[in-house]
C-alpha atoms as a PDB file:
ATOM      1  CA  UNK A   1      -7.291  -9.025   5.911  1.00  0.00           C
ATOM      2  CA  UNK A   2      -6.764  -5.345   4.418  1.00  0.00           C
ATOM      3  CA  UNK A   3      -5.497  -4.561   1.289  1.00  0.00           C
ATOM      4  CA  UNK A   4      -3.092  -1.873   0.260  1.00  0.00           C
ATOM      5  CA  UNK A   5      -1.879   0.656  -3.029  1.00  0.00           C
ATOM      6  CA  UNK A   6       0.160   3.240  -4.171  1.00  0.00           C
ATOM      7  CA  UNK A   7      -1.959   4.797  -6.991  1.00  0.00           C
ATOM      8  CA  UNK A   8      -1.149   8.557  -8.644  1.00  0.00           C
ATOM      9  CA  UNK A   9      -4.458  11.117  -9.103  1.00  0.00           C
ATOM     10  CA  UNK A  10      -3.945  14.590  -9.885  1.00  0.00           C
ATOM     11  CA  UNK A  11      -0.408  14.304 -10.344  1.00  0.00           C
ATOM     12  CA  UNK A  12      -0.167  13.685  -6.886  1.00  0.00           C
ATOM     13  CA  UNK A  13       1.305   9.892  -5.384  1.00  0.00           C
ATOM     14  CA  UNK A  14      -0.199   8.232  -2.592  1.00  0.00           C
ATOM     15  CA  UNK A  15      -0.580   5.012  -0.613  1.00  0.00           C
ATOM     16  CA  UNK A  16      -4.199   4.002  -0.028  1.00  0.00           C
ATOM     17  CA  UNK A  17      -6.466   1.343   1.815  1.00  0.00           C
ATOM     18  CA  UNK A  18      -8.513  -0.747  -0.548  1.00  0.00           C
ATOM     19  CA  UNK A  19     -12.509  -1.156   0.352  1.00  0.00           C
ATOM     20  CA  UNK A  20     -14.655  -1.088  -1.935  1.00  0.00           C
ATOM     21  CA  UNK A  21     -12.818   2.614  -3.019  1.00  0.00           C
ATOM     22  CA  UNK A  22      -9.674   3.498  -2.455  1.00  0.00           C
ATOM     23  CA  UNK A  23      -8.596   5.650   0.800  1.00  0.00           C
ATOM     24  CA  UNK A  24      -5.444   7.597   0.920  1.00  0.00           C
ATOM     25  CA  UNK A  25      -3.324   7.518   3.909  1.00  0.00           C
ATOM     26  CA  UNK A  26      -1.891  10.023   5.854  1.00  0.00           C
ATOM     27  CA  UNK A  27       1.520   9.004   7.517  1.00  0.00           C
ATOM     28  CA  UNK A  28       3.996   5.642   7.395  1.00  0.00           C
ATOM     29  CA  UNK A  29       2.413   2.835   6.048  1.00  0.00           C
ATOM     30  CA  UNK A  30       4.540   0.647   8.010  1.00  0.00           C
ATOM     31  CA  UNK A  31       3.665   1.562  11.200  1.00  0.00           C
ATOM     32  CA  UNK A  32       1.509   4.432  11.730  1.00  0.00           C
ATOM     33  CA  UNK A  33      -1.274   6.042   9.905  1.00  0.00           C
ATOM     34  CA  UNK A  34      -4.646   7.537   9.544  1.00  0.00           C
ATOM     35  CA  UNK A  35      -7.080   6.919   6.765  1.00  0.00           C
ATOM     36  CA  UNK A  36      -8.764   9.840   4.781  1.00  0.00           C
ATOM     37  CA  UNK A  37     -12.466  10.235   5.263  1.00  0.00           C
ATOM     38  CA  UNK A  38     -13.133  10.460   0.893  1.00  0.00           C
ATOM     39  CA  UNK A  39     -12.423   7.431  -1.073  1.00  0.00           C
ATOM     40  CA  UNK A  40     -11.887   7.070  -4.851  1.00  0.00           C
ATOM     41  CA  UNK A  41     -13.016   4.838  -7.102  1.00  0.00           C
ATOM     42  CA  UNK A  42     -10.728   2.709  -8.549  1.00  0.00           C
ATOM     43  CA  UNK A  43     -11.181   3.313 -12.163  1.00  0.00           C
ATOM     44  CA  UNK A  44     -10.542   7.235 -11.157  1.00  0.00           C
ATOM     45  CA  UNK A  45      -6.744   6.522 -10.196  1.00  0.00           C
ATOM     46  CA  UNK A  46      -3.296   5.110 -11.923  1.00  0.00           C
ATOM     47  CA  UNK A  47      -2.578   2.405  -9.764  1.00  0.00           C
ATOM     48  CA  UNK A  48       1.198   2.010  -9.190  1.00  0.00           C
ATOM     49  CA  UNK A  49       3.759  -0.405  -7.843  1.00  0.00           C
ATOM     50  CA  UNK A  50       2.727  -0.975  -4.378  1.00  0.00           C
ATOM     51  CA  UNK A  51       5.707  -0.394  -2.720  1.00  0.00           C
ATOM     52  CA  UNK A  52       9.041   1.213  -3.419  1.00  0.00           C
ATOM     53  CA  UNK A  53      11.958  -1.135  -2.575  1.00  0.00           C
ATOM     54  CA  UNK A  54      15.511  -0.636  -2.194  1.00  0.00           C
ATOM     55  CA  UNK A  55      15.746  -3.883  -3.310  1.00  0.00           C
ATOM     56  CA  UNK A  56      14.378  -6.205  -5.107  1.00  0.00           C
ATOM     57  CA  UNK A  57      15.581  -9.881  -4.358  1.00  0.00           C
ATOM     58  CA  UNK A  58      14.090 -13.108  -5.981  1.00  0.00           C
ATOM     59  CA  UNK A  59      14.207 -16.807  -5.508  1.00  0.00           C
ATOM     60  CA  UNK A  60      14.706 -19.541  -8.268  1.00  0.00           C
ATOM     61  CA  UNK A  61      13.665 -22.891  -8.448  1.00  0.00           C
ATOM     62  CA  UNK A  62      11.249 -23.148  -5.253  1.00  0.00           C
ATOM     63  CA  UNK A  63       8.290 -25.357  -6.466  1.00  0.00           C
ATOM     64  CA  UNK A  64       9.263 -29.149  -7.023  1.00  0.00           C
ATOM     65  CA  UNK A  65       7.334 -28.919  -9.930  1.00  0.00           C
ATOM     66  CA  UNK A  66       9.146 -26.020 -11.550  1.00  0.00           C
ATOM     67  CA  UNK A  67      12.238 -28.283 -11.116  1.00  0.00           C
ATOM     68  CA  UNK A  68      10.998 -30.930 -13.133  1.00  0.00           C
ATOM     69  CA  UNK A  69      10.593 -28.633 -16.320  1.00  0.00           C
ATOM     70  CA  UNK A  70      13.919 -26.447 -15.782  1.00  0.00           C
ATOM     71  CA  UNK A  71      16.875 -27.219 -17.719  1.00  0.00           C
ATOM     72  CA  UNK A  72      19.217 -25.182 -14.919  1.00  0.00           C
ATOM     73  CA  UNK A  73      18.636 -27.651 -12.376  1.00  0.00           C
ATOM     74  CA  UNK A  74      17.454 -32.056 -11.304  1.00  0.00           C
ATOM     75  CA  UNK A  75      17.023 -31.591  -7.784  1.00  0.00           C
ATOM     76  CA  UNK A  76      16.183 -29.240  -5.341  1.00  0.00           C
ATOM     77  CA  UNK A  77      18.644 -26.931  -4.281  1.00  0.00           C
ATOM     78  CA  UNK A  78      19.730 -27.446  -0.679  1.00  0.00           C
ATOM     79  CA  UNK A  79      19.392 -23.376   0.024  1.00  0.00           C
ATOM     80  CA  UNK A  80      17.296 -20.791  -1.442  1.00  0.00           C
ATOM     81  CA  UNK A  81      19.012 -19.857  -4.824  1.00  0.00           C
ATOM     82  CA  UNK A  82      18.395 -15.920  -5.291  1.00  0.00           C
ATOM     83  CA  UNK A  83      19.201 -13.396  -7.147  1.00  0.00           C
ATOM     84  CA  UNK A  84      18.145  -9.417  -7.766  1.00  0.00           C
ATOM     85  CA  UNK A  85      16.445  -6.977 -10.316  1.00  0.00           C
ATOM     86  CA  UNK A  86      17.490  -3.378 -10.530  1.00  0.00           C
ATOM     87  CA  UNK A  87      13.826  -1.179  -8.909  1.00  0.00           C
ATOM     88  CA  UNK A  88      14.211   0.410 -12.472  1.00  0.00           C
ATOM     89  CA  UNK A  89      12.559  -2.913 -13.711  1.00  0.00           C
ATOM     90  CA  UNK A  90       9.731  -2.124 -11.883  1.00  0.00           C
ATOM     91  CA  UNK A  91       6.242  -1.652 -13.792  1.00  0.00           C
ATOM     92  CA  UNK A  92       2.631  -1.265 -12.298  1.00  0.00           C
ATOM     93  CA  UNK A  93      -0.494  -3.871 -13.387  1.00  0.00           C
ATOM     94  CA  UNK A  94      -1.869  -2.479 -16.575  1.00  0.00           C
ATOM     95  CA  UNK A  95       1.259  -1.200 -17.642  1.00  0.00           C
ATOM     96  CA  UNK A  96       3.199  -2.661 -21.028  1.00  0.00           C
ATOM     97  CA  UNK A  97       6.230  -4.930 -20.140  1.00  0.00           C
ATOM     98  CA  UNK A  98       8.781  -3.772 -23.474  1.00  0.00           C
ATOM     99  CA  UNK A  99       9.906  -7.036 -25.680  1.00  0.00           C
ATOM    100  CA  UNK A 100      13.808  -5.726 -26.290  1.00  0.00           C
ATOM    101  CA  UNK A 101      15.401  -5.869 -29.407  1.00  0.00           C
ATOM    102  CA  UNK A 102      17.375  -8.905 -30.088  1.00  0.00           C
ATOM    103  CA  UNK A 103      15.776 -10.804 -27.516  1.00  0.00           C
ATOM    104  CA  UNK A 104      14.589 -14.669 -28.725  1.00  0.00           C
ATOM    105  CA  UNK A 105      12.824 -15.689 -25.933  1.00  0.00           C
ATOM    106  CA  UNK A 106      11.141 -13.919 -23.462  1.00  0.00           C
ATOM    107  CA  UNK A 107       9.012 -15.958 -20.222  1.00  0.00           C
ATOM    108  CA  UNK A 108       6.908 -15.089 -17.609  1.00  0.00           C
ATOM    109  CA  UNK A 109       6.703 -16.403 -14.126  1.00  0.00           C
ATOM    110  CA  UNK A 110       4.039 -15.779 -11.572  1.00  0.00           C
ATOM    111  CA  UNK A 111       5.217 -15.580  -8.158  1.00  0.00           C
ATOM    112  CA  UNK A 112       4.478 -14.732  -4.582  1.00  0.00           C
ATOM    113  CA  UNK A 113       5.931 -11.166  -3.114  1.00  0.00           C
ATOM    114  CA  UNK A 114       6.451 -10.666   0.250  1.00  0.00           C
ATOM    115  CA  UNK A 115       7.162  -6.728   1.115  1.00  0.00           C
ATOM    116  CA  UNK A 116       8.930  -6.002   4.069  1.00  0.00           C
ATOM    117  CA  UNK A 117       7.721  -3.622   6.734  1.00  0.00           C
ATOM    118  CA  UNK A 118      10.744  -2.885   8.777  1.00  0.00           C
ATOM    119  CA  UNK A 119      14.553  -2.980   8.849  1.00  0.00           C
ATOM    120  CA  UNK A 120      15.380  -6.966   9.574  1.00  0.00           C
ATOM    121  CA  UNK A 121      18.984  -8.834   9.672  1.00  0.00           C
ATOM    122  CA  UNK A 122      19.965 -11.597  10.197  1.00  0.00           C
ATOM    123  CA  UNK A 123      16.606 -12.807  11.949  1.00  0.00           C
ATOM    124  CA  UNK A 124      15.572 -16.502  12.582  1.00  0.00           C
ATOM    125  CA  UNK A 125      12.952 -18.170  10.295  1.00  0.00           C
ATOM    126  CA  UNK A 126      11.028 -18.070  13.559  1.00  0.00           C
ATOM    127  CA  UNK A 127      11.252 -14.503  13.872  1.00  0.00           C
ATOM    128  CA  UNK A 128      10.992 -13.543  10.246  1.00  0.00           C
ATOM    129  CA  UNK A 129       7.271 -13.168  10.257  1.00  0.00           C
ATOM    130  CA  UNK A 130       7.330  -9.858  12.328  1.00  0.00           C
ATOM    131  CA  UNK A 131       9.350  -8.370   9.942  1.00  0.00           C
ATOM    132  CA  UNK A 132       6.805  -8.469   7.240  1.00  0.00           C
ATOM    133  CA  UNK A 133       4.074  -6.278   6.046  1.00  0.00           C
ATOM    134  CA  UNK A 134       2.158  -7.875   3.659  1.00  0.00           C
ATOM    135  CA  UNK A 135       2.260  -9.897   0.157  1.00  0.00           C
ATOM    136  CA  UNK A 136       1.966  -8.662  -3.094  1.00  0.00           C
ATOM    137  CA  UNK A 137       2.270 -11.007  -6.824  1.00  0.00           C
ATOM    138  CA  UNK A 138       5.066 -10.312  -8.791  1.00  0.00           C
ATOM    139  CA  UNK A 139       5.985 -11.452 -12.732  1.00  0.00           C
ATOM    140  CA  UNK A 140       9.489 -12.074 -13.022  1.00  0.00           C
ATOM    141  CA  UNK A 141       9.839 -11.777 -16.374  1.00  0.00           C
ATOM    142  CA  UNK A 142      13.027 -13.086 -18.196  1.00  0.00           C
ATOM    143  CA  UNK A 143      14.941 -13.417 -21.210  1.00  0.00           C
ATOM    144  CA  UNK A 144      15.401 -16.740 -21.574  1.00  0.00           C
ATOM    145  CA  UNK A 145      17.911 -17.205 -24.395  1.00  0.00           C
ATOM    146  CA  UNK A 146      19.977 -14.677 -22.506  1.00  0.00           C
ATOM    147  CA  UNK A 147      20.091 -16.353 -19.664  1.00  0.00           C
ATOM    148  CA  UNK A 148      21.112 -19.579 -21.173  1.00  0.00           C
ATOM    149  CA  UNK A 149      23.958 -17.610 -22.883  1.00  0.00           C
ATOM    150  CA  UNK A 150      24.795 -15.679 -19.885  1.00  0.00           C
ATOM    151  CA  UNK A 151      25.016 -18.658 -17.295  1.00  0.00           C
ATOM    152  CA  UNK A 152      24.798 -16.038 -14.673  1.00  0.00           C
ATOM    153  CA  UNK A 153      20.458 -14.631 -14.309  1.00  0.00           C
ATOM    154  CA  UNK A 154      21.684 -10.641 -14.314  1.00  0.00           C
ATOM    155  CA  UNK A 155      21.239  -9.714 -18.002  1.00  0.00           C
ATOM    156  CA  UNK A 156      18.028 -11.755 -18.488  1.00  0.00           C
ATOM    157  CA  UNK A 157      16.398 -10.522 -15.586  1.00  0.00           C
ATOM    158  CA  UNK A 158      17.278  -6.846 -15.307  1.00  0.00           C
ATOM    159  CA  UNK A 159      15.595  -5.281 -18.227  1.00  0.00           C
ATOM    160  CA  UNK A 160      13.063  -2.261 -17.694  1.00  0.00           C
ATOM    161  CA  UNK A 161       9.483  -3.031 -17.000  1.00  0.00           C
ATOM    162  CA  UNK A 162      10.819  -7.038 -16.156  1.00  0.00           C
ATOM    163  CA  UNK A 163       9.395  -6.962 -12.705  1.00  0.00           C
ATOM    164  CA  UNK A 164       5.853  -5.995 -13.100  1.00  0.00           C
ATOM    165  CA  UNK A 165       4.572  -6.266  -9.449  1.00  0.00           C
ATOM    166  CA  UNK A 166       0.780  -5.306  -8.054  1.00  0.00           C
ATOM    167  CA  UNK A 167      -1.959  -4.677  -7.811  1.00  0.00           C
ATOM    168  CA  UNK A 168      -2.194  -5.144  -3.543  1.00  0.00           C
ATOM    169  CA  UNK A 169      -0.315  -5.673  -0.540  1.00  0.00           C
ATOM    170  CA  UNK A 170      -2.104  -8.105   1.219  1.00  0.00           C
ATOM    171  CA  UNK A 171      -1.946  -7.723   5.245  1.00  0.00           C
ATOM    172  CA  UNK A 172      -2.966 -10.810   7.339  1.00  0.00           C
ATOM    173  CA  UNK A 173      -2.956 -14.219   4.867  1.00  0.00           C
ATOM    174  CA  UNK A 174      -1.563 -17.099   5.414  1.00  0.00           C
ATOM    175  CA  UNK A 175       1.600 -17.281   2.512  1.00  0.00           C
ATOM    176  CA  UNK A 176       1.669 -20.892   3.377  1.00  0.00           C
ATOM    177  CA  UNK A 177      -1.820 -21.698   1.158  1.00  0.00           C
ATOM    178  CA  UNK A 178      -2.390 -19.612  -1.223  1.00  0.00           C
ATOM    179  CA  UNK A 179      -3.566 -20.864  -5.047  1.00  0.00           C
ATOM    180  CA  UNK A 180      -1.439 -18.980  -7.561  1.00  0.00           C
ATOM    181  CA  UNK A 181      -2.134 -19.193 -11.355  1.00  0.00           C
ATOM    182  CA  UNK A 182      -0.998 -17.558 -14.477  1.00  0.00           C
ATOM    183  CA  UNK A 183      -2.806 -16.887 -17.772  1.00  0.00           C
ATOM    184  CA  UNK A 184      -1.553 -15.980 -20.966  1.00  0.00           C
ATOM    185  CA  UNK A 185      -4.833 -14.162 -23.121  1.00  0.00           C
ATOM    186  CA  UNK A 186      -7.130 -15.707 -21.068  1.00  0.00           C
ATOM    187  CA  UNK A 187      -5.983 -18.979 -20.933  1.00  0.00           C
ATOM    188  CA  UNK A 188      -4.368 -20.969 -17.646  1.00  0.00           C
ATOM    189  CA  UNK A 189      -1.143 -21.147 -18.094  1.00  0.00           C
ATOM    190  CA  UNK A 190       0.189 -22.447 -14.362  1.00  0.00           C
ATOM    191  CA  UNK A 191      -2.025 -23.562 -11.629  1.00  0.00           C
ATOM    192  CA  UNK A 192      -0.539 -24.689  -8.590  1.00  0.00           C
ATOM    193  CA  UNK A 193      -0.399 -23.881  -4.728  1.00  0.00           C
ATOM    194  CA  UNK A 194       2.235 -21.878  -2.202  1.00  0.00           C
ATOM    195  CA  UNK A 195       1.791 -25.122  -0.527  1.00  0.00           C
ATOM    196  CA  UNK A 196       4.213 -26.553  -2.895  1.00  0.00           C
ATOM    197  CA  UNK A 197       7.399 -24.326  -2.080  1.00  0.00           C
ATOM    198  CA  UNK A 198      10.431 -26.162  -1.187  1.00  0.00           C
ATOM    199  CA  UNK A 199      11.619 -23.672   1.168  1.00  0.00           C
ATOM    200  CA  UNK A 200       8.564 -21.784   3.407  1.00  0.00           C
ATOM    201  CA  UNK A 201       8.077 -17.743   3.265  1.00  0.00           C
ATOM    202  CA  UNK A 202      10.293 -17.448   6.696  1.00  0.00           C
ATOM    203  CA  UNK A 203      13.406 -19.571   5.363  1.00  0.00           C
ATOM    204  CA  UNK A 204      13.621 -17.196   2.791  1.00  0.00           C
ATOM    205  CA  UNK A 205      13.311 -14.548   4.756  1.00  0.00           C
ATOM    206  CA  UNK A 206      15.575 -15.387   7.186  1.00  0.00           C
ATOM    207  CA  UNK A 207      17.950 -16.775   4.335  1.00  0.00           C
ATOM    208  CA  UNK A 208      17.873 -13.765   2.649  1.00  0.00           C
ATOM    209  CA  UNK A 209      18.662 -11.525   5.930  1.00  0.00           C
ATOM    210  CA  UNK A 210      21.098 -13.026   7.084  1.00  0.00           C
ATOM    211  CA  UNK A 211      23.228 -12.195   3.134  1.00  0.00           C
ATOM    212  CA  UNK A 212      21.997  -8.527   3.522  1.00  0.00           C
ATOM    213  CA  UNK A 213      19.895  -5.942   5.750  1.00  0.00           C
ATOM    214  CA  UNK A 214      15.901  -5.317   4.552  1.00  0.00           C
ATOM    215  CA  UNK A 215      14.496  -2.700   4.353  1.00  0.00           C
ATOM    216  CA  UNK A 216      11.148  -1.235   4.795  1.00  0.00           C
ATOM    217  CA  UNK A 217       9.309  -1.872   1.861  1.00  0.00           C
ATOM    218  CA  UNK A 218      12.005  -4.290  -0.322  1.00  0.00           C
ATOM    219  CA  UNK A 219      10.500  -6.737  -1.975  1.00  0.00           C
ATOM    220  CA  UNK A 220      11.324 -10.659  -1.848  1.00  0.00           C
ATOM    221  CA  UNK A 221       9.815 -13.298  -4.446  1.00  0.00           C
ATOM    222  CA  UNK A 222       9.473 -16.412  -3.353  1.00  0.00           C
ATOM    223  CA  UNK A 223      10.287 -18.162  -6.948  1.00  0.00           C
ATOM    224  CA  UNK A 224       7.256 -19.879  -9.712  1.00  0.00           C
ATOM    225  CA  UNK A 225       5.851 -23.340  -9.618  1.00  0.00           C
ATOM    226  CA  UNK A 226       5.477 -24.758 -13.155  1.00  0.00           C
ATOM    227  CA  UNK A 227       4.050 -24.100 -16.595  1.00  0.00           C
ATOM    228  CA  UNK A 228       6.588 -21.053 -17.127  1.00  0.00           C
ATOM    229  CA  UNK A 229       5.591 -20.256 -20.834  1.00  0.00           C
ATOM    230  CA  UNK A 230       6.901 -17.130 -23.772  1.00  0.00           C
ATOM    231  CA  UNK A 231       5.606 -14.140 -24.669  1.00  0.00           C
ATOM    232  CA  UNK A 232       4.903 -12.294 -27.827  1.00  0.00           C
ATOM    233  CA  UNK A 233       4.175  -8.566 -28.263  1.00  0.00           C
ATOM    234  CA  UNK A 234       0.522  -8.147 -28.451  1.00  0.00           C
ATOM    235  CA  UNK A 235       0.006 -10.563 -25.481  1.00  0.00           C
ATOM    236  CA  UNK A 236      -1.615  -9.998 -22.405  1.00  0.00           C
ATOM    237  CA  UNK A 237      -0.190 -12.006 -19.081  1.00  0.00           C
ATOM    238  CA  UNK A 238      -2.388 -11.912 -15.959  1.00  0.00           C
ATOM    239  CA  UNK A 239      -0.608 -13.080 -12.508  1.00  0.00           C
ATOM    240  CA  UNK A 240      -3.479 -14.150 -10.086  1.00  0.00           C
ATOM    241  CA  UNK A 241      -2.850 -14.712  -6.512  1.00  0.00           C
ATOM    242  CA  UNK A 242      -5.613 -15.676  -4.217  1.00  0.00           C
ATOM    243  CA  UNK A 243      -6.576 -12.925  -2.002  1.00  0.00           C
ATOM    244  CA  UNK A 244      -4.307 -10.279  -3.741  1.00  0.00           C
ATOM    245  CA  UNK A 245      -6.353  -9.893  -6.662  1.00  0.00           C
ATOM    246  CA  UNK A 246      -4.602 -10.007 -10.548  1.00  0.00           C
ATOM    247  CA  UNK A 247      -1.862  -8.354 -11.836  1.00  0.00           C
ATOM    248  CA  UNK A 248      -2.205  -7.446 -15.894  1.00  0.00           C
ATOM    249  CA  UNK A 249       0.390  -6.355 -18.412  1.00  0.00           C
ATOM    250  CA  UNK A 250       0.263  -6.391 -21.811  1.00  0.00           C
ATOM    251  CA  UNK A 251       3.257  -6.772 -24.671  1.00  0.00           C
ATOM    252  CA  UNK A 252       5.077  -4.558 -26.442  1.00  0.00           C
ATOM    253  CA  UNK A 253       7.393  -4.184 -29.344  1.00  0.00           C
ATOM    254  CA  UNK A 254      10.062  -1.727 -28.045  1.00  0.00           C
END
């Protein structure tokens, strides 16, 4: 397994290997590159988003479980349901996720990310494995009265900092077993397993390819199993995905 950033020091952006410091990388993370000789240790650097998409593309209602609390759906959908955030959602761990004006509701949902490591369409769920760099955790954080108003996910999901997404990109795990959990100031707030997905990592991937063409580094989330709860400002949400390490923002009034 290796583990991969993008973090900012000195003003300056890179993409780094994760050890016990941080390495920056010289060349395409994607395909070829060599590893600086000096590290950094992680408290010296802003860590960032660890990838920058084209794309961002999510799945809803995945986990039985999730199901069985939702109000949107009683079964399980016979094909992925997805949907997309603008990248200007994006936010890095540590960073504050802004509580908009007007807004009654707002949720968080931990989820799985898988980032893409080359250009794929229209590829087999078979196939779809090849296409894939590595897997990151990713909040998918929602307004949840607007979405009830809106019918449509667009408005709800689209706000800045709503897709906080980090710390890692994990190379070489299994997506199929992976314990995911969220907590909400400290406290466990979902607990459940990727083992639990109605639809596997490759159907999506496949699913999803075969609607538009990935790109290197686009992001696809792979939807929440249950225990989605709300937010207030002055809360901290952690995301924690087994062998990705935990994703932290924190609440803010806007």
């Amino acid at each position: 397994m290796k583990r991969f950033a993008r973090f900012k020091i000195e003003d300056k952006e890179h993409y780094g290997i994760v050890e016990e410091k941080i390495y920056p990388l010289e060349g395409n993370i994607f395909c070829q590159y060599e590893v600086s000789s000096y590290g950094y240790n992680l408290d010296e650097v802003k860590l960032l988003p660890p990838c920058q998409p084209t794309k961002i593309i999510l799945v809803g209602l995945n986990y039985h479980d999730h199901i069985k609390e939702s109000s949107s759906a009683s079964q399980a959908p016979e094909e992925p349901v997805i949907f997309m955030k603008p990248t200007s959602s994006l936010i890095a761990t540590e960073e504050k996720i802004i509580y908009p004006p007007g807004v009654k509701r707002l949720d968080f949902e931990a989820e799985l990310a898988v980032v893409m490591k080359e250009r794929c369409k229209d590829t087999s769920a078979e196939q779809a494995g090849n296409h894939i760099f590595g897997y990151t955790c990713l909040n998918d954080i929602t307004a949840r009265d607007l979405q009830t108003k809106d019918i449509q996910w667009t408005r709800a999901k689209s706000f800045d900092t709503f897709c906080p997404l980090g710390p890692f990109i994990s190379v070489g795990i299994d997506p199929s077993n992976l314990k995911i959990e969220s907590y909400l100031n400290g406290k466990v707030q979902q607990s459940s397993n990727t083992n639990q997905m109605i639809f596997s990592v490759e159907e999506i991937v496949s699913f999803v390819s075969k609607v538009m063409t990935l790109l290197p580094g686009d992001v696809i989330s792979t939807g929440t199993p249950s225990g989605v709860n709300s937010l207030i400002p002055e809360d901290t949400i952690e995301i924690r995905i087994e062998h990705i390490g935990i994703l932290r923002n924190h609440i803010m009034p806007a």
